[in-house]
N, C-alpha and C. Protein backbone atom coordinates (compact mmCIF):
# COMPACT_ATOMS: atom_id res chain seq x y z
N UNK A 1 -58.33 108.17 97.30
CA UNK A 1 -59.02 106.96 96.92
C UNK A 1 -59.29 106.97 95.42
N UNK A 2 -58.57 106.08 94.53
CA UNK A 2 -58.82 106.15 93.19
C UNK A 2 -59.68 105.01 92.86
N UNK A 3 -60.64 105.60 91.74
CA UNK A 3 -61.52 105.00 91.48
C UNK A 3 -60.40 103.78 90.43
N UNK A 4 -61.42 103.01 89.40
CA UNK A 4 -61.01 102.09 88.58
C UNK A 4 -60.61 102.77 87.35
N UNK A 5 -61.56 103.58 86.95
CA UNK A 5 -60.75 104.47 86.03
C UNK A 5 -59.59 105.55 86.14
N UNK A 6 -59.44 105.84 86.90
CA UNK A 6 -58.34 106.54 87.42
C UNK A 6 -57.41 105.65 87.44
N UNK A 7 -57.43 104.51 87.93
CA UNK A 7 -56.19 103.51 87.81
C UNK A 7 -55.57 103.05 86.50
N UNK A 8 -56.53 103.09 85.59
CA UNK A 8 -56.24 102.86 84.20
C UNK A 8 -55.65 104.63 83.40
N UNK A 9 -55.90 105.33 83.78
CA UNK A 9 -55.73 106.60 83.23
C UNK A 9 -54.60 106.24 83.84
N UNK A 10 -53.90 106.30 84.88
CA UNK A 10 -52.89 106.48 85.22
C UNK A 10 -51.49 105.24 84.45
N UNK A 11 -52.50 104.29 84.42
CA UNK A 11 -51.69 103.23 83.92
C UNK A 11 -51.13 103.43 82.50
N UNK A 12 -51.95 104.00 81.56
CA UNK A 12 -51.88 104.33 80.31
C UNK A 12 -50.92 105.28 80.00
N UNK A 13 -50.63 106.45 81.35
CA UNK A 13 -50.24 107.60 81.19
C UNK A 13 -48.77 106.91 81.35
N UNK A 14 -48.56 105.51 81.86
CA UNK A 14 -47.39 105.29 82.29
C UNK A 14 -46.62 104.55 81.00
N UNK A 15 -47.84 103.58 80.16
CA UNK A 15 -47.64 102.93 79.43
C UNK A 15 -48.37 103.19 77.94
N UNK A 16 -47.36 104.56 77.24
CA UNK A 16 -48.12 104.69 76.05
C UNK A 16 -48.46 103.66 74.61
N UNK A 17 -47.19 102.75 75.18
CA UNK A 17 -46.96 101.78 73.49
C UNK A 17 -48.22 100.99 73.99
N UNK A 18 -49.24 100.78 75.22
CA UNK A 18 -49.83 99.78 75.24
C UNK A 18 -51.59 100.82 75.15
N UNK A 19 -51.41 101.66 75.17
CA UNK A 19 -52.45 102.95 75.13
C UNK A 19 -53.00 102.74 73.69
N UNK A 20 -51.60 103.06 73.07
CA UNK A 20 -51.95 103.28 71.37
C UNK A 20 -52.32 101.63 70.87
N UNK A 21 -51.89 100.30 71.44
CA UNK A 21 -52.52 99.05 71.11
C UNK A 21 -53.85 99.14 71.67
N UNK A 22 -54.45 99.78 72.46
CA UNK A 22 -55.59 99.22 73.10
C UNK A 22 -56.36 100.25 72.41
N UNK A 23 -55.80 101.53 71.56
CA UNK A 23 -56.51 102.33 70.91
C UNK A 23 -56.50 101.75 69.56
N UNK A 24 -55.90 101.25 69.02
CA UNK A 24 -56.01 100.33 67.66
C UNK A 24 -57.04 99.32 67.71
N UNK A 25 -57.04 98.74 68.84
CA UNK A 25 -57.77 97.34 69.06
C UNK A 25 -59.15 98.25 69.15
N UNK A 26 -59.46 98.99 69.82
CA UNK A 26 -60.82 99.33 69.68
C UNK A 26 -61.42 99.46 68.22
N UNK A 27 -60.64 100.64 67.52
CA UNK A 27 -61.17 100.51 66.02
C UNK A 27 -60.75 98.95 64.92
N UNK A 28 -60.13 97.98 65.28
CA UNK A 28 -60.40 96.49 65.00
C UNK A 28 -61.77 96.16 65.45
N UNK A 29 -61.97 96.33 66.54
CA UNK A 29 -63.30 95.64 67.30
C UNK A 29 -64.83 96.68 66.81
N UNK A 30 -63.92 97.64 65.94
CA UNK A 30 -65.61 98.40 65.38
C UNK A 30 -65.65 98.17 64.10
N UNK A 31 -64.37 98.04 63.00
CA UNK A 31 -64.17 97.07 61.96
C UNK A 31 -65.01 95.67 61.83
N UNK A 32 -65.00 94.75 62.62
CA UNK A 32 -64.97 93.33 62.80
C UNK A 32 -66.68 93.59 62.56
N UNK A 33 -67.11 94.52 64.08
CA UNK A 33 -68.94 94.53 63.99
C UNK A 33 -69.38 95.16 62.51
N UNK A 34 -68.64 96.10 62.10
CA UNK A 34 -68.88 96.46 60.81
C UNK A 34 -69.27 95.22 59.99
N UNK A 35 -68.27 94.55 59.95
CA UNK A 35 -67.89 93.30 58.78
C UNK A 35 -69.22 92.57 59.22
N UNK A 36 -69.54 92.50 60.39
CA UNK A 36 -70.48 91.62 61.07
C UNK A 36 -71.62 92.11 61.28
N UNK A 37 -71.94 93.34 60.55
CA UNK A 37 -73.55 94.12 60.21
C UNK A 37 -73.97 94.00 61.65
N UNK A 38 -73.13 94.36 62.81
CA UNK A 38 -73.63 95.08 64.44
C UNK A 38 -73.75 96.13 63.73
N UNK A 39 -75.08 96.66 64.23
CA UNK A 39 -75.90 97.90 63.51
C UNK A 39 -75.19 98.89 64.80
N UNK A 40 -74.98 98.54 65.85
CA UNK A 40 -74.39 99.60 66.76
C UNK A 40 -73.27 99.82 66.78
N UNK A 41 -72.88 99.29 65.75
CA UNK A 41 -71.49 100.02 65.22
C UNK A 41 -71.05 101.41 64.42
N UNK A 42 -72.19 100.99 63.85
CA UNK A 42 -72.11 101.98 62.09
C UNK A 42 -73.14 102.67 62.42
N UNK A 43 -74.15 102.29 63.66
CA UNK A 43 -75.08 103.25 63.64
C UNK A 43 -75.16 104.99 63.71
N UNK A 44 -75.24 105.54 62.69
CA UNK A 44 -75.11 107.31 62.85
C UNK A 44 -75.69 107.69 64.44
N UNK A 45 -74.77 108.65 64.56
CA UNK A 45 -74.91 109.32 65.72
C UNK A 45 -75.14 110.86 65.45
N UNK A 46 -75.18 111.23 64.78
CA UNK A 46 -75.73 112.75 64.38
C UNK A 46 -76.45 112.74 62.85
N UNK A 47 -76.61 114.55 62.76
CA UNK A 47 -77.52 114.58 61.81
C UNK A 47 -77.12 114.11 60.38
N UNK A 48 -75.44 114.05 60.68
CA UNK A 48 -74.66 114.18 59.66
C UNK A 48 -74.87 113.06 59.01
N UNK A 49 -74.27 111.65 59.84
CA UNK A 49 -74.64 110.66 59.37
C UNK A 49 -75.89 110.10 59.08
N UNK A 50 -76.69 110.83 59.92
CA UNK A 50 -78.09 110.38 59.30
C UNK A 50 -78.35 110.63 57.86
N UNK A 51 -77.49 111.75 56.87
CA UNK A 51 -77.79 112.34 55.86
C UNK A 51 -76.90 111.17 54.89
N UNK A 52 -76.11 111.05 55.69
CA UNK A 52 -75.20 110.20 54.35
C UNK A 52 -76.03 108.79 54.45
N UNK A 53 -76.45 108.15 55.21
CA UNK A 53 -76.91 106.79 55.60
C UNK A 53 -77.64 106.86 54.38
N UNK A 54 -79.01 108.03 54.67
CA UNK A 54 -80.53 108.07 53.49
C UNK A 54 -79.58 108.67 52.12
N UNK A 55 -78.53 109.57 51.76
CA UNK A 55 -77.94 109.41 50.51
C UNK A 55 -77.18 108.00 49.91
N UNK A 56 -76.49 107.24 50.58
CA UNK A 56 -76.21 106.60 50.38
C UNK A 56 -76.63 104.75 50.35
N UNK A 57 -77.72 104.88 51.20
CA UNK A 57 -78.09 104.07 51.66
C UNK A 57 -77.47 102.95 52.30
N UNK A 58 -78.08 101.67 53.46
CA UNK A 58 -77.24 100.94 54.09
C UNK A 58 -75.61 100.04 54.04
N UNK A 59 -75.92 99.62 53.00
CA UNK A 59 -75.00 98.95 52.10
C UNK A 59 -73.30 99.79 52.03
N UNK A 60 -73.63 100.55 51.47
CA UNK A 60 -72.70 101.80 50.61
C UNK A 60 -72.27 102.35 51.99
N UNK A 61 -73.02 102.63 52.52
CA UNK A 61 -72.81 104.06 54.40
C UNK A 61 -71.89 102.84 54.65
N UNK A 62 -72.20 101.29 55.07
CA UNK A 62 -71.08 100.46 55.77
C UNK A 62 -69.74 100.14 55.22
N UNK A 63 -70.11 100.36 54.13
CA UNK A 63 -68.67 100.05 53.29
C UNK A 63 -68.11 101.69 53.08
N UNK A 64 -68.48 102.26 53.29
CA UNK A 64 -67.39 103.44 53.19
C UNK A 64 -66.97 103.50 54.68
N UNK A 65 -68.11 103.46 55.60
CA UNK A 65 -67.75 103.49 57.04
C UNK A 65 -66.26 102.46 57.32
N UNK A 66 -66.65 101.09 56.70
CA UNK A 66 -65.25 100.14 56.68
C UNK A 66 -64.02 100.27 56.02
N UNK A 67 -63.93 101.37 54.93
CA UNK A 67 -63.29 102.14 54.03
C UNK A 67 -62.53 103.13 55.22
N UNK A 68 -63.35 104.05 55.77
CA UNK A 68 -62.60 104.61 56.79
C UNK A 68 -62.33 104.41 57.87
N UNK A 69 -62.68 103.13 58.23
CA UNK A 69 -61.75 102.57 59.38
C UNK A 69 -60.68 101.73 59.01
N UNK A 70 -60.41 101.02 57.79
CA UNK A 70 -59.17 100.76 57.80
C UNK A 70 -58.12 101.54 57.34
N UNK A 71 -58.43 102.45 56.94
CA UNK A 71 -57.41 103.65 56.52
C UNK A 71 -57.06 104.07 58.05
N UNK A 72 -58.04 103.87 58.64
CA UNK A 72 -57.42 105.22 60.21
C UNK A 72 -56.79 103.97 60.86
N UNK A 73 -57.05 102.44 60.56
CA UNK A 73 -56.28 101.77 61.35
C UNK A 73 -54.55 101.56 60.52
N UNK A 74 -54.57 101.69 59.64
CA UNK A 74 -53.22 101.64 58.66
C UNK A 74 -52.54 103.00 59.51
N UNK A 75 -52.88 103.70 59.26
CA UNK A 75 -52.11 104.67 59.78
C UNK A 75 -51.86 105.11 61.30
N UNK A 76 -52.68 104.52 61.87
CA UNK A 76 -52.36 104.33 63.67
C UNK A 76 -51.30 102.99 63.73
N UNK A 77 -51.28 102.11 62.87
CA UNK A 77 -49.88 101.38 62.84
C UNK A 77 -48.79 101.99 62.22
N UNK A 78 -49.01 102.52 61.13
CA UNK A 78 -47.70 103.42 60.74
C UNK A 78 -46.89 104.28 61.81
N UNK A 79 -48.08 104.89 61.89
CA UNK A 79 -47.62 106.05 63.59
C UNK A 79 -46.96 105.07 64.81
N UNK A 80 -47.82 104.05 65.03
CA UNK A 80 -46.72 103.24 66.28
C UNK A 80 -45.94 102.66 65.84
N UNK A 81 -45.53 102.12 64.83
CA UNK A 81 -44.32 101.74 64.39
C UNK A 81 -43.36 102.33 64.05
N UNK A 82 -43.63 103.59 63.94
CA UNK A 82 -42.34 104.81 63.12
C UNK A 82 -42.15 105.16 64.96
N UNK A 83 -43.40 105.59 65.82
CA UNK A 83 -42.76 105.92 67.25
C UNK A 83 -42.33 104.99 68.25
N UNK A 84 -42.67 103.61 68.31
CA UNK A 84 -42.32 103.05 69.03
C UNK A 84 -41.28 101.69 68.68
């Protein structure tokens, strides 16, 4: 008896070119809240980011945060386009 996630694990495992789109689309959809100051986007999740947030403060932490998500999304298209 497979659950719902299991059906999707399996589906993914079948269908990687649509794995790596639905893994792109996620970091678009944390981009976008970025752009769109959703604080539960960018919100730090460890101590780490808590340190850069208070060094850098709000402003600066989101724009580098948006800095490194479109770099990791450039290059998750490079990668599916050179593999698929």
């Amino acid at each position: 008896m497979g659950g719902l996630s299991e059906k999707i694990s399996v589906f993914f495992d079948k269908n990687h070119d649509i794995a790596f789109l639905v893994f792109i689309g996620v970091f678009v959809f944390l981009l976008i809240g970025n752009i769109l100051n959703w604080k539960w986007t960018y919100e730090p999740k460890s101590w780490v980011g808590y340190y850069w947030l208070d060094l850098l403060g709000p402003t600066a932490y989101r724009f580098w945060n948006a800095v490194i998500l479109v770099v990791i999304i450039i290059i998750l298209f490079i990668i599916y386009f050179h593999t698929y």
